[in-house]
C-alpha atoms as a PDB file:
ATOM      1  CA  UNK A   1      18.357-115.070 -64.904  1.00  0.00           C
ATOM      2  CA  UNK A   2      20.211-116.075 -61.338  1.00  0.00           C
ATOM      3  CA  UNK A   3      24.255-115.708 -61.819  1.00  0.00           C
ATOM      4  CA  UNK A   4      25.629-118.699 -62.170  1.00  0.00           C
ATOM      5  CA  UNK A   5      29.115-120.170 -60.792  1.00  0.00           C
ATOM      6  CA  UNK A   6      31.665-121.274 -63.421  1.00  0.00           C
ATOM      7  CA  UNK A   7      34.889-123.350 -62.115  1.00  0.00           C
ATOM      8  CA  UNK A   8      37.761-122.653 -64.274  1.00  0.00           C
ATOM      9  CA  UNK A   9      41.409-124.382 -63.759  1.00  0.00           C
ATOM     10  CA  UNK A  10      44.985-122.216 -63.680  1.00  0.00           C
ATOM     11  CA  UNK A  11      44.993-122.316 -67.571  1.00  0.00           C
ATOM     12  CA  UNK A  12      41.290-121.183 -67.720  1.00  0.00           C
ATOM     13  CA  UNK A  13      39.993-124.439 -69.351  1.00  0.00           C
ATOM     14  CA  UNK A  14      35.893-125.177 -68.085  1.00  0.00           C
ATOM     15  CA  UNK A  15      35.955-127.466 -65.236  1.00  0.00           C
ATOM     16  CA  UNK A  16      31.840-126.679 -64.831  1.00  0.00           C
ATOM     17  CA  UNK A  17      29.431-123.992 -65.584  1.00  0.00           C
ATOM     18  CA  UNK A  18      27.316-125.626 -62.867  1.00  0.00           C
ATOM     19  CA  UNK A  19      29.673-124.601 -59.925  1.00  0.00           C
ATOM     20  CA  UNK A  20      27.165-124.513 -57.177  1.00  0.00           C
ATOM     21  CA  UNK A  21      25.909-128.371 -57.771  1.00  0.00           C
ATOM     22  CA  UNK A  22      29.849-129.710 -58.312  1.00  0.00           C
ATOM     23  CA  UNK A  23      30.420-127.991 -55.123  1.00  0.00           C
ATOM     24  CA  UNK A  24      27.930-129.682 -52.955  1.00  0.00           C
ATOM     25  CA  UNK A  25      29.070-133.160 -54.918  1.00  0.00           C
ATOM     26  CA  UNK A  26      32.547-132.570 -53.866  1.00  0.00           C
ATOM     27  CA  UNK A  27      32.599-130.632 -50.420  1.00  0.00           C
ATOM     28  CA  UNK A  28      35.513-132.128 -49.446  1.00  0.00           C
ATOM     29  CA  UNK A  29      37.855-132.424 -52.597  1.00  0.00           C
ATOM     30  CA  UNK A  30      37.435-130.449 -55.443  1.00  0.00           C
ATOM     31  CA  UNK A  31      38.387-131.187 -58.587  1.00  0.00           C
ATOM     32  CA  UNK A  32      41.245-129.646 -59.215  1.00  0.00           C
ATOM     33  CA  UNK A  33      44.266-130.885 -61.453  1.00  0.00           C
ATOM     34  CA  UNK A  34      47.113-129.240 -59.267  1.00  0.00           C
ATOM     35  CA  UNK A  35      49.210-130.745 -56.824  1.00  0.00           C
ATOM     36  CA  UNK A  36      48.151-129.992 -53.237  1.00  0.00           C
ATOM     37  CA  UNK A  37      51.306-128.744 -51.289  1.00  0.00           C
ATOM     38  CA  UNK A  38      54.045-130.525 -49.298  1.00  0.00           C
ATOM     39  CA  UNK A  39      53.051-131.429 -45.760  1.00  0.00           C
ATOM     40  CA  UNK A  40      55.513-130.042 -43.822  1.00  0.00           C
ATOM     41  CA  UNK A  41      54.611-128.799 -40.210  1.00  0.00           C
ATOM     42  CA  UNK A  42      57.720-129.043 -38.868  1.00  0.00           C
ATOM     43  CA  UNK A  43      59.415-126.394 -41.031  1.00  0.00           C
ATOM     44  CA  UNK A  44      58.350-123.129 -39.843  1.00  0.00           C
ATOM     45  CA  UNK A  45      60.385-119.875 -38.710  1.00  0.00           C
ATOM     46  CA  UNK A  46      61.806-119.983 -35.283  1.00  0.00           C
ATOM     47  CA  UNK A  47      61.840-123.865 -35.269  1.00  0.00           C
ATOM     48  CA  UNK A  48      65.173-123.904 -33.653  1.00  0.00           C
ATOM     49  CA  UNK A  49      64.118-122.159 -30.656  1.00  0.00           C
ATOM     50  CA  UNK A  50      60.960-124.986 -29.794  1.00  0.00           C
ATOM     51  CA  UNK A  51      63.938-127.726 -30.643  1.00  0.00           C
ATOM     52  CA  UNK A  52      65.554-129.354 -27.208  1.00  0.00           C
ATOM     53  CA  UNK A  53      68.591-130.549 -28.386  1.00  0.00           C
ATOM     54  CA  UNK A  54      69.713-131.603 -24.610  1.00  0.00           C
ATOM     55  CA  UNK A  55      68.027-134.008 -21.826  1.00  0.00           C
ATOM     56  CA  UNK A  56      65.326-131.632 -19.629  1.00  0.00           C
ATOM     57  CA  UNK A  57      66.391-131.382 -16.106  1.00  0.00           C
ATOM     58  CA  UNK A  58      63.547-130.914 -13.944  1.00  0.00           C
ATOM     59  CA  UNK A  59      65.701-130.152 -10.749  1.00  0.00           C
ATOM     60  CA  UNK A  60      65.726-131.118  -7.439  1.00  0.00           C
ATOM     61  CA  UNK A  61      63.305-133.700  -6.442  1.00  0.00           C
ATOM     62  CA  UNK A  62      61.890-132.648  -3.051  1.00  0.00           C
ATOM     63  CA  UNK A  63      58.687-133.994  -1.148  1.00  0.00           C
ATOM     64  CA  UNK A  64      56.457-131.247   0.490  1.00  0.00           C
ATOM     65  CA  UNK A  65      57.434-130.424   4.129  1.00  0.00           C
ATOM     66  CA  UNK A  66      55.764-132.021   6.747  1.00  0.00           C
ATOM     67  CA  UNK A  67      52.942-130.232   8.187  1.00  0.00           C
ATOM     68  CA  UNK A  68      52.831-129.414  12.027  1.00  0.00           C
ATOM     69  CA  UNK A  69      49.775-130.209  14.068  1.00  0.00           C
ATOM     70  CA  UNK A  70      47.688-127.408  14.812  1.00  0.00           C
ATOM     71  CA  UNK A  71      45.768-127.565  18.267  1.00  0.00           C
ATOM     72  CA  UNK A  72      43.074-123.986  17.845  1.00  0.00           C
ATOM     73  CA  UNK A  73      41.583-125.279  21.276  1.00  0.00           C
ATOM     74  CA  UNK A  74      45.147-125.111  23.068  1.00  0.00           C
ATOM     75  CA  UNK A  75      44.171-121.171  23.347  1.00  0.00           C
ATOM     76  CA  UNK A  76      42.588-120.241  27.028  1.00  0.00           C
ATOM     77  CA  UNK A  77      39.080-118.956  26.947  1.00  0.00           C
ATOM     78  CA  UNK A  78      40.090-115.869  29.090  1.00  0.00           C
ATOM     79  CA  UNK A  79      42.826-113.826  29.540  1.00  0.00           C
ATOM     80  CA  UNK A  80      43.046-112.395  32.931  1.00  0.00           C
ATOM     81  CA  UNK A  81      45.830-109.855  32.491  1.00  0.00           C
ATOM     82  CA  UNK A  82      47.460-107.937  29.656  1.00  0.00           C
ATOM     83  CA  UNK A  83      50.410-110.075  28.954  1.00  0.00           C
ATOM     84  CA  UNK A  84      48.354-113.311  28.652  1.00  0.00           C
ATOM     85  CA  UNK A  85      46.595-111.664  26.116  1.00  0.00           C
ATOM     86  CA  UNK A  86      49.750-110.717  24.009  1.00  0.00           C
ATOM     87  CA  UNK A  87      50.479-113.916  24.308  1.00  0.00           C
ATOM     88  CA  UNK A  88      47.466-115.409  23.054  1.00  0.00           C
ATOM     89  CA  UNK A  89      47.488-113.109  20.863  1.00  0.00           C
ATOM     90  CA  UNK A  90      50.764-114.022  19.367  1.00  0.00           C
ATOM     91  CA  UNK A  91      49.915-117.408  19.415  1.00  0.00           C
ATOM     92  CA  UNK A  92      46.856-117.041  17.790  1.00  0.00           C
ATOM     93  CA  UNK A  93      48.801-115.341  14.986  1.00  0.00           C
ATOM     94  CA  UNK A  94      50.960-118.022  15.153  1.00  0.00           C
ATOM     95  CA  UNK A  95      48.502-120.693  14.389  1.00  0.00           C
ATOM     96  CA  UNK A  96      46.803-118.494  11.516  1.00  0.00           C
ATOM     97  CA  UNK A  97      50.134-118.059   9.882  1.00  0.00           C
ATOM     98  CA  UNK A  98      50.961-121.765   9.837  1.00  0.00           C
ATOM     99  CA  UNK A  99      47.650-122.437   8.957  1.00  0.00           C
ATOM    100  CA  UNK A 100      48.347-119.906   5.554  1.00  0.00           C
ATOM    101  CA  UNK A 101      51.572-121.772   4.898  1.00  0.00           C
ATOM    102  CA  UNK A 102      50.741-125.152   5.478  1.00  0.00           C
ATOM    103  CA  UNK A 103      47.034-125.250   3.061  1.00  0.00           C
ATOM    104  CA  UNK A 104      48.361-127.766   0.951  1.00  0.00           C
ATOM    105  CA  UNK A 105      48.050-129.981   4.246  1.00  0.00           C
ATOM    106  CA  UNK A 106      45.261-128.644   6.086  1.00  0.00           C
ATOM    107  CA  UNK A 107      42.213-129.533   5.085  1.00  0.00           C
END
């Protein structure tokens, strides 16, 4: 014989001795006699911690800066000694740096 599935209540009354079919017929709600519990999902431990009991400041208002123009063909092809090429050199550096710092306005 297959095992069958009995539903008792909290006082062990029968509710069914054909669990598996008054299962399927009640997915959702069983039948039970009790009292489901309290809905109450605002009271749980630490509650008074997630609780804003003053106005949020979000701070300073502040636009992003302006961006500067960057010109990458103001650089000379050639340099023909070596401090025009520290110099382009420092100005290429220049322009990759502001290029870093400025990527929320260069595209």
């Amino acid at each position: 014989s297959l095992p069958a599935l009995v539903l008792l209540d909290k006082s062990g009354a029968l509710i069914s001795t054909d669990g598996v079919r008054l299962l399927r017929r009640h997915a959702r709600a069983f039948p039970w006699s009790c009292v489901p519990p309290p809905q109450t999902p605002h009271l749980h431990p630490l509650y008074e911690r997630l609780l804003r009991t003053a106005p949020v400041d979000p701070g300073q208002a502040h636009d992003l800066p302006r961006y500067l123009p960057l010109d990458f063909l103001s650089q000379p092809a050639a340099a023909t000694s070596l401090a025009e090429a520290v110099s382009v050199l420092r100005e290429c550096d220049l322009l990759c740096t502001t290029t870093a710092v400025q990527a929320h306005s260069v595209l």
